[in-house]
Each structure stands twice: as structure tokens, then as C-alpha cells.
Protein backbone atom coordinates (compact mmCIF):
# COMPACT_ATOMS: atom_id res chain seq x y z
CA UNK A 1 -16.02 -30.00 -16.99
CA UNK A 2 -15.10 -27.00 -19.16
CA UNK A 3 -12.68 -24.77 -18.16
CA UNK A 4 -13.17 -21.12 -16.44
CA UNK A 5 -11.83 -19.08 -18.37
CA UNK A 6 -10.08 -15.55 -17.44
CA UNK A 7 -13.53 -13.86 -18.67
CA UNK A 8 -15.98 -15.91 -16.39
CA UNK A 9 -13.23 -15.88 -13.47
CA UNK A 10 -13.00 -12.14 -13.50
CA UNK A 11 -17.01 -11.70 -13.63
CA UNK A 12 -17.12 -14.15 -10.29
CA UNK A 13 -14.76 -11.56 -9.29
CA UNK A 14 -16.82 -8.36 -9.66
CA UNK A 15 -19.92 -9.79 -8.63
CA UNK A 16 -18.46 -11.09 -4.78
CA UNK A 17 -16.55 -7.64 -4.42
CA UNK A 18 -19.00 -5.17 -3.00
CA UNK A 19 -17.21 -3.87 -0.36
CA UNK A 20 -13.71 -3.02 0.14
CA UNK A 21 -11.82 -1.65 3.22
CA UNK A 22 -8.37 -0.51 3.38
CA UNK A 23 -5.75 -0.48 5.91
CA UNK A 24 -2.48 0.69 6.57
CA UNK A 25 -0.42 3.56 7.08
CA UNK A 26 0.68 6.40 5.31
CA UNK A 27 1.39 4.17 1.89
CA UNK A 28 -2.86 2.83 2.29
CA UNK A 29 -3.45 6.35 2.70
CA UNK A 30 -2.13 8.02 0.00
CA UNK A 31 0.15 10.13 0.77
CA UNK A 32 2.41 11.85 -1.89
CA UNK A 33 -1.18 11.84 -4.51
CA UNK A 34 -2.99 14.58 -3.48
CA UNK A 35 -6.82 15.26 -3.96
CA UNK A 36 -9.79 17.15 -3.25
CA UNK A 37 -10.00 19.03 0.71
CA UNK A 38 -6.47 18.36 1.54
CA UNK A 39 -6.93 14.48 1.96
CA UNK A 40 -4.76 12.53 -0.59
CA UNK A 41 -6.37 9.99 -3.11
CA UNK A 42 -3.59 6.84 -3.35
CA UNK A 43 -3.80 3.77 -4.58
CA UNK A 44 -6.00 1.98 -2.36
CA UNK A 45 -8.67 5.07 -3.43
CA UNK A 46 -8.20 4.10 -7.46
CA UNK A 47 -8.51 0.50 -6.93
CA UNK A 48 -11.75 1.57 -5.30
CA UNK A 49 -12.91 3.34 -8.74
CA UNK A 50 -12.08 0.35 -10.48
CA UNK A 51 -13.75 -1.99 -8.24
CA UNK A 52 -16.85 0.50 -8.90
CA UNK A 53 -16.82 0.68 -12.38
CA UNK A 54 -17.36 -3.15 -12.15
CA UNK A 55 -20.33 -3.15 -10.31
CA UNK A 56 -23.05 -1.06 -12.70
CA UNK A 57 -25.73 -1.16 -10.21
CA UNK A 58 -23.80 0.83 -7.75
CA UNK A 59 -23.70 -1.02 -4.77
CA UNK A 60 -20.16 -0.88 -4.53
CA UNK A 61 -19.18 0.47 -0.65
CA UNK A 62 -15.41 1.75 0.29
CA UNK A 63 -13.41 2.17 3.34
CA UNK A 64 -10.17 3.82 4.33
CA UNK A 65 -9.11 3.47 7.35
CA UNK A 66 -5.60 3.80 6.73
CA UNK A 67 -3.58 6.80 8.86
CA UNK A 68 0.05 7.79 8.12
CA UNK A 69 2.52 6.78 10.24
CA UNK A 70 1.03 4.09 11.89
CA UNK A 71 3.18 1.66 13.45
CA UNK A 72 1.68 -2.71 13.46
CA UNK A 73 0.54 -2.14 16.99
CA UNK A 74 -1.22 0.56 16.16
CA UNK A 75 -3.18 -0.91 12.83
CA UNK A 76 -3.73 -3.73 14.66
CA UNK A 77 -5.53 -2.19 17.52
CA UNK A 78 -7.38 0.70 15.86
CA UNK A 79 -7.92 -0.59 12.40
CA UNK A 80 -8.31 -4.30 11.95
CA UNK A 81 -11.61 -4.87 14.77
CA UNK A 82 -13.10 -1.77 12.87
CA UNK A 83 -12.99 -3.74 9.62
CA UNK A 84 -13.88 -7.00 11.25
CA UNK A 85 -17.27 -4.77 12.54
CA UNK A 86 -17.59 -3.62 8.88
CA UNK A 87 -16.73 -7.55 7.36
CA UNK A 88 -16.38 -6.31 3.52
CA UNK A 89 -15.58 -8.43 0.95
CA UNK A 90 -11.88 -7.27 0.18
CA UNK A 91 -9.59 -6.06 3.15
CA UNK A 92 -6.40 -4.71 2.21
CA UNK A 93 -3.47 -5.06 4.70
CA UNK A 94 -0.47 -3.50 4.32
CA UNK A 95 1.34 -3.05 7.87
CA UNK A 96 5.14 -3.38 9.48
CA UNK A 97 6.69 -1.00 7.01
CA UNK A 98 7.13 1.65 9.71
CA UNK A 99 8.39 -0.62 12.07
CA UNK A 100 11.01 -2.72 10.01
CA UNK A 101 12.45 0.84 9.48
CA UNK A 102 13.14 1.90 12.99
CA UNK A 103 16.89 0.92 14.49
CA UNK A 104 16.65 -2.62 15.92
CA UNK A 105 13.52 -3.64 14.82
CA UNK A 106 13.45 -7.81 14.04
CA UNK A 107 11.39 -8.58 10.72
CA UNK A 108 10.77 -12.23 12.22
CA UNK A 109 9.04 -11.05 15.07
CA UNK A 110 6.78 -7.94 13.22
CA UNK A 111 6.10 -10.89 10.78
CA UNK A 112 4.89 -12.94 13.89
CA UNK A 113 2.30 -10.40 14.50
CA UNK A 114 1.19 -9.57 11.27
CA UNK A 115 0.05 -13.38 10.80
CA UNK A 116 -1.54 -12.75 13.90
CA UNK A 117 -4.02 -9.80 12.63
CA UNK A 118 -4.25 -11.82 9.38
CA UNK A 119 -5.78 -14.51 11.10
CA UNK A 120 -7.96 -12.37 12.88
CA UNK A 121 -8.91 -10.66 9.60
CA UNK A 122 -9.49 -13.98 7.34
CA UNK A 123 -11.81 -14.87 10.38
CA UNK A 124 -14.27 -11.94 9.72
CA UNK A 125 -14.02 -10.64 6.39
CA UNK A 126 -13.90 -11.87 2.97
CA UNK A 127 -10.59 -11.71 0.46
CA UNK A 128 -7.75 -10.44 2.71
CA UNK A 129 -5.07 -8.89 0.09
CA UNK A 130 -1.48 -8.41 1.89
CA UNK A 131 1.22 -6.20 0.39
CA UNK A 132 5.01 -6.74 0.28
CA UNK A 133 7.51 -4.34 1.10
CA UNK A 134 8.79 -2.30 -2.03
CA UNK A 135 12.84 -3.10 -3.52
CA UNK A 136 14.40 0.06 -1.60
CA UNK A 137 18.31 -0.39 -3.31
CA UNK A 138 17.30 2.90 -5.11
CA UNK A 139 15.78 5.04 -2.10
CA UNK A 140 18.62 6.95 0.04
CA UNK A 141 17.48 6.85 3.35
CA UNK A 142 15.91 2.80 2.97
CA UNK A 143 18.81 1.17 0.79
CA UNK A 144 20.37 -0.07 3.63
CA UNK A 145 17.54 -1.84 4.97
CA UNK A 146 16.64 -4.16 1.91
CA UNK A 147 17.78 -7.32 3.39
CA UNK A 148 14.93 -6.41 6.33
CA UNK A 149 12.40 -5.84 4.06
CA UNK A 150 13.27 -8.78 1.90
CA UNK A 151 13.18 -10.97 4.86
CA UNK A 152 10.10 -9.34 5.99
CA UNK A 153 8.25 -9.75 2.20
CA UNK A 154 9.19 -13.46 2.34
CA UNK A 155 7.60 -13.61 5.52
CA UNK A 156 4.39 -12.17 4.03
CA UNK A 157 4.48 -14.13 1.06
CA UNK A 158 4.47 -17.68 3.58
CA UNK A 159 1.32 -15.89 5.35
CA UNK A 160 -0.23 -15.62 2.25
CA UNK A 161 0.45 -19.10 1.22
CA UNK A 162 -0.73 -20.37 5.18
CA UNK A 163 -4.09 -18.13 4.76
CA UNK A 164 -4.95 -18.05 0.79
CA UNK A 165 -4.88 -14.46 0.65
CA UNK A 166 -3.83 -12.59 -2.68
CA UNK A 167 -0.59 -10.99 -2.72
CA UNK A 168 0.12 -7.33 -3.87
CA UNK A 169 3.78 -8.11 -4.99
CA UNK A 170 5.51 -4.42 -4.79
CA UNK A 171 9.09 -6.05 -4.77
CA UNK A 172 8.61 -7.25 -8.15
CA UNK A 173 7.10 -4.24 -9.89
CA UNK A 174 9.66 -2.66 -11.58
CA UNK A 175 8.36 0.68 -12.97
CA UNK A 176 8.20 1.81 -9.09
CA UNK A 177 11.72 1.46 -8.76
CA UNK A 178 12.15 4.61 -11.68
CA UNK A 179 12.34 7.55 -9.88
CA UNK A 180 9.51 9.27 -11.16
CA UNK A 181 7.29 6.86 -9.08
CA UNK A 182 7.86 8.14 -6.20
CA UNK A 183 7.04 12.31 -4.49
CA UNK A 184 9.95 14.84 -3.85
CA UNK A 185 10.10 13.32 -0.05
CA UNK A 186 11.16 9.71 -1.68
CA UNK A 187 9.72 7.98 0.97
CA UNK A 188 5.99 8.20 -0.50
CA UNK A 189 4.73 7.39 -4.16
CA UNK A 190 3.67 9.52 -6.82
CA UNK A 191 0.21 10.28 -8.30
CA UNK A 192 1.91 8.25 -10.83
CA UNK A 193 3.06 5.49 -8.06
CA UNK A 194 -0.02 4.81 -6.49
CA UNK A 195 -1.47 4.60 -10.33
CA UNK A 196 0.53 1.62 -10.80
CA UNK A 197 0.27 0.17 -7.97
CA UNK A 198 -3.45 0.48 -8.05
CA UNK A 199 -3.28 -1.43 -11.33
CA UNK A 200 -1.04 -4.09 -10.16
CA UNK A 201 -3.53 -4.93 -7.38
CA UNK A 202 -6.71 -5.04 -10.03
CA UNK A 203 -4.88 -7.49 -11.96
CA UNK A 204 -4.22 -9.76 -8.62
CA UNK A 205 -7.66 -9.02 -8.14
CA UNK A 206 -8.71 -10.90 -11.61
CA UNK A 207 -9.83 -7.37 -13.35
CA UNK A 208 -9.00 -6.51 -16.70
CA UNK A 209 -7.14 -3.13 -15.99
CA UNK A 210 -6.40 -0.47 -18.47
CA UNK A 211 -3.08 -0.08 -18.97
CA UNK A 212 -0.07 -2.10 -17.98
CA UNK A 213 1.54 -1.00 -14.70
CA UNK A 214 4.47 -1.84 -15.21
CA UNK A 215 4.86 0.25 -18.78
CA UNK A 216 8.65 1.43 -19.11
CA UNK A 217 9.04 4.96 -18.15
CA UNK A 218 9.60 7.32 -21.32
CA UNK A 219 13.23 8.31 -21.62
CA UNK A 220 14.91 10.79 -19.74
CA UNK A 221 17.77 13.12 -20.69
CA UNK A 222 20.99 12.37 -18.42
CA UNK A 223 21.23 14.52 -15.13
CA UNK A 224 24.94 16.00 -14.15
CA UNK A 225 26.61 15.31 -11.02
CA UNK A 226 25.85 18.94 -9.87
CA UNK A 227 22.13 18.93 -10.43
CA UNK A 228 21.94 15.28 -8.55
CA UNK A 229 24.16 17.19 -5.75
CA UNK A 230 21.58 19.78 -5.60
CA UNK A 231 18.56 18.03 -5.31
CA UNK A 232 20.13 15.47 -2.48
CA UNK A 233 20.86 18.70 -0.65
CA UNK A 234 17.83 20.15 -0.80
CA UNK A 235 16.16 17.11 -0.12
CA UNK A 236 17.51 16.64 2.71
CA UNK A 237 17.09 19.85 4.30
CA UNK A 238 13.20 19.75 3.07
CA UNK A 239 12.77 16.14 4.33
CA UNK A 240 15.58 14.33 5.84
CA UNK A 241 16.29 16.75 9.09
CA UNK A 242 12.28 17.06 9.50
CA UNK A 243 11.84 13.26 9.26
CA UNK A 244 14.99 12.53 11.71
CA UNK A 245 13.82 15.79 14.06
CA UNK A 246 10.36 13.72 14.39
CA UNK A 247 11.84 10.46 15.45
CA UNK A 248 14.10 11.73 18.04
CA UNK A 249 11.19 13.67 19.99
CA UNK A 250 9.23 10.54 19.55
CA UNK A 251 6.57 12.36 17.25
CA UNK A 252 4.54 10.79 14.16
CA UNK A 253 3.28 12.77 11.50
CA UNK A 254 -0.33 10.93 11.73
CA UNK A 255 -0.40 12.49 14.94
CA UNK A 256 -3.94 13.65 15.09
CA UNK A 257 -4.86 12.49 11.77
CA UNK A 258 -7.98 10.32 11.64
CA UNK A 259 -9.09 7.72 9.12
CA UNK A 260 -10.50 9.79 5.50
CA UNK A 261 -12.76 6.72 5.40
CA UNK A 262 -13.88 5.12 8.74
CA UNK A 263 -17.08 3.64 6.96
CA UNK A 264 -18.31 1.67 4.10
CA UNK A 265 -19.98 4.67 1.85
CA UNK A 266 -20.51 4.61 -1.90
CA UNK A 267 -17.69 6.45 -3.81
């Protein structure tokens, strides 16, 4: 039997992805890439577009259910039995980030019940991709949590292993960790960011993308100490206090906010 080759797998590819839905939180979102009516495009949004370009007869249908600030819980009981109603091809699931960050929060046990809603979503749907947590040694506020979210990612990677689901490996994609990937509140990506990472999950997908995503950055000219001193303090008076202000009153800034996408429509 000849071999498939990359060509004929990607094809196979294009032709069983017709419908995509995303979920998540304020990463699936796409926060920090703004677009058109106030919503934000991201990177589930231009994996979308590339999914569509794919499929010339344009039957291609897209989802977002994604709403920032969503804790597991919260994905789990808003999001995933809408996309096992809609049963697309491709289901995204990215989940847990918000709750590995919060003070005393066990990555064993969130892991516990993310295999739990991946089990519920392989049971419905069609491709379930899952997403690791991103290498945070370079992001202030989230350095000192990357032995959580390693722990957590490994965790992810053995679900993907248990279920055969695709893995969107942010850990290991470098040109996110430059800080140029990522918006003026550091906790959310770029237009930039989510351009990368939406080419990192075509290529798990089996497309053909076009351009590398994880391209060196072009060089920068060396910041002094005083201009980095600046920009943490304004940062943090911008972002930081806000973002601490909301946790102790026990608010979430998806408060209100409602899926962009709550049903499979043509782009």
C-alpha cells in the first residue's frame, strides 16, 4: 500500500472539517485583537478563515462560544452541551487557565475535570483540539505560577494521548514568549499573538499555512532601566490594581458578556 503523503493527508483534512466551534475563555475569544463592532477577532476567528479558504464551495460553518473570564465550571456548563447540540467537526477546548491562576487552586484536580468535559465532547462531536497552557517565566504577574501550569499542560497532553485529540502545544511556541506577542495588559495576546497561534493550530490541523509561526521576531533596539521602570508602573496602575480590584469583590470581566458566536453560521 502506498504511502499518504502530507498532500493527500491534508486534503482528507479539509474535506471532513466543515464545521468548527470554539470554546474557552477570554484567550478563545480574542481578547487583546480587536475587530469590527467592538467584538475582538483572535485566533480561534483566523483559524476559522483558514479552515474556509479550504473549503471552495463554502460550506464551511463557525462557532464561538468562547466568553472572557470564564472559569472550567463555567465552560463546562454553558459551553460544552451547546457544542455537543451543534456536533461540528472540530471543537476547540481550551479551559482551566483561569482557575490554575487563582490562590490555592490544585492543577490535578482542574485536570480531573477537564478529562471529564473531554470525554463528554469526543462523545458528540468530531476532532476535539485541546490547548496547553502558555511558558509564563516572562509574564510578571504569572511567572510564579509556571510549575502549575506545567503540571497542568502535562496533564492535558496525557488527555490527549487517553482521547486522540490534537494538541495545540502553546508551551513550546517560542515566538509567543517575545514580548511583542502579547497586548499592553500582558495577560492577553496580540493581533500578532493570536496570528501565530492561529497558524500553529492549522499546522496541527494538517493545513499548509502561510507563514511560519514561529518566525524570529525582527530585532529590537535595547530598552534602559528607566523606560522598563516606566512602563511596569504604568502597567500596573492601568491593569494590575483593576485586575486585583476585580478579584477581591468577586467580579469577572465577562460579566454580562455573551458568546460573539453561539451558532454555526458561514463566515
Amino acid at each position: 500500500m502506498a504511502a499518504t503523503t502530507m498532500t493527500e493527508t491534508t486534503e482528507q483534512n479539509y474535506r471532513i472539517i466543515g464545521s468548527y466551534a470554539a470554546l474557552g475563555d477570554s484567550f478563545t475569544e480574542g481578547v487583546g485583537d480587536p475587530g469590527p463592532g467592538g467584538l475582538f477577532l483572535g485566533w480561534a476567528d483566523r483559524l476559522a478563515v483558514l479552515l474556509a479558504d479550504q473549503r471552495p464551495e463554502g460550506d464551511f460553518r463557525y462557532a464561538n462560544l468562547a466568553v472572557r473570564g470564564r472559569l472550567l465550571d463555567q465552560i463546562v456548563a454553558e459551553q460544552v452541551p451547546r457544542a455537543r447540540e451543534l456536533a461540528p467537526d472540530l471543537v476547540s477546548f481550551c479551559a482551566g487557565g483561569n482557575d490554575i491562576i487563582r490562590p490555592g487552586s490544585d492543577p490535578d484536580d482542574v485536570a480531573e475535570r477537564f478529562e471529564a468535559a473531554v470525554a463528554d465532547l469526543t462523545a458528540a462531536c468530531g476532532q476535539v483540539m485541546i490547548t496547553t497552557g502558555f511558558d509564563t517565566r516572562g509574564v510578571p504577574v504569572l511567572k510564579h505560577l509556571r510549575g502549575k501550569v506545567a503540571t497542568y499542560s502535562a496533564h492535558v497532553r496525557a488527555i490527549a494521548d487517553r482521547y486522540d485529540c490534537p494538541v495545540l502545544d502553546l508551551w513550546s511556541l517560542k515566538s509567543v514568549q517575545d514580548r511583542r506577542a502579547w497586548d499592553d495588559d500582558r495577560l492577553h495576546l496580540s493581533p500578532e499573538g493570536h496570528t501565530r497561534v492561529a497558524l500553529r493550530a492549522a499546522q496541527v490541523l494538517g493545513l499548509e499555512v502561510p507563514a511560519d509561526p514561529d518566525q524570529p521576531w525582527p530585532p529590537q533596539q535595547p530598552r534602559g532601566s528607566v523606560d522598563v521602570t516606566r512602563d511596569n508602573i504604568q502597567w500596573a496602575r492601568e491593569y494590575l490594581v483593576p485586575w486585583i480590584g476585580r478579584r477581591l469583590r468577586g467580579e469577572s470581566s465577562g460579566d454580562h458578556v455573551e458568546a460573539k458566536r453561539p451558532d454555526l453560521l458561514p463566515l
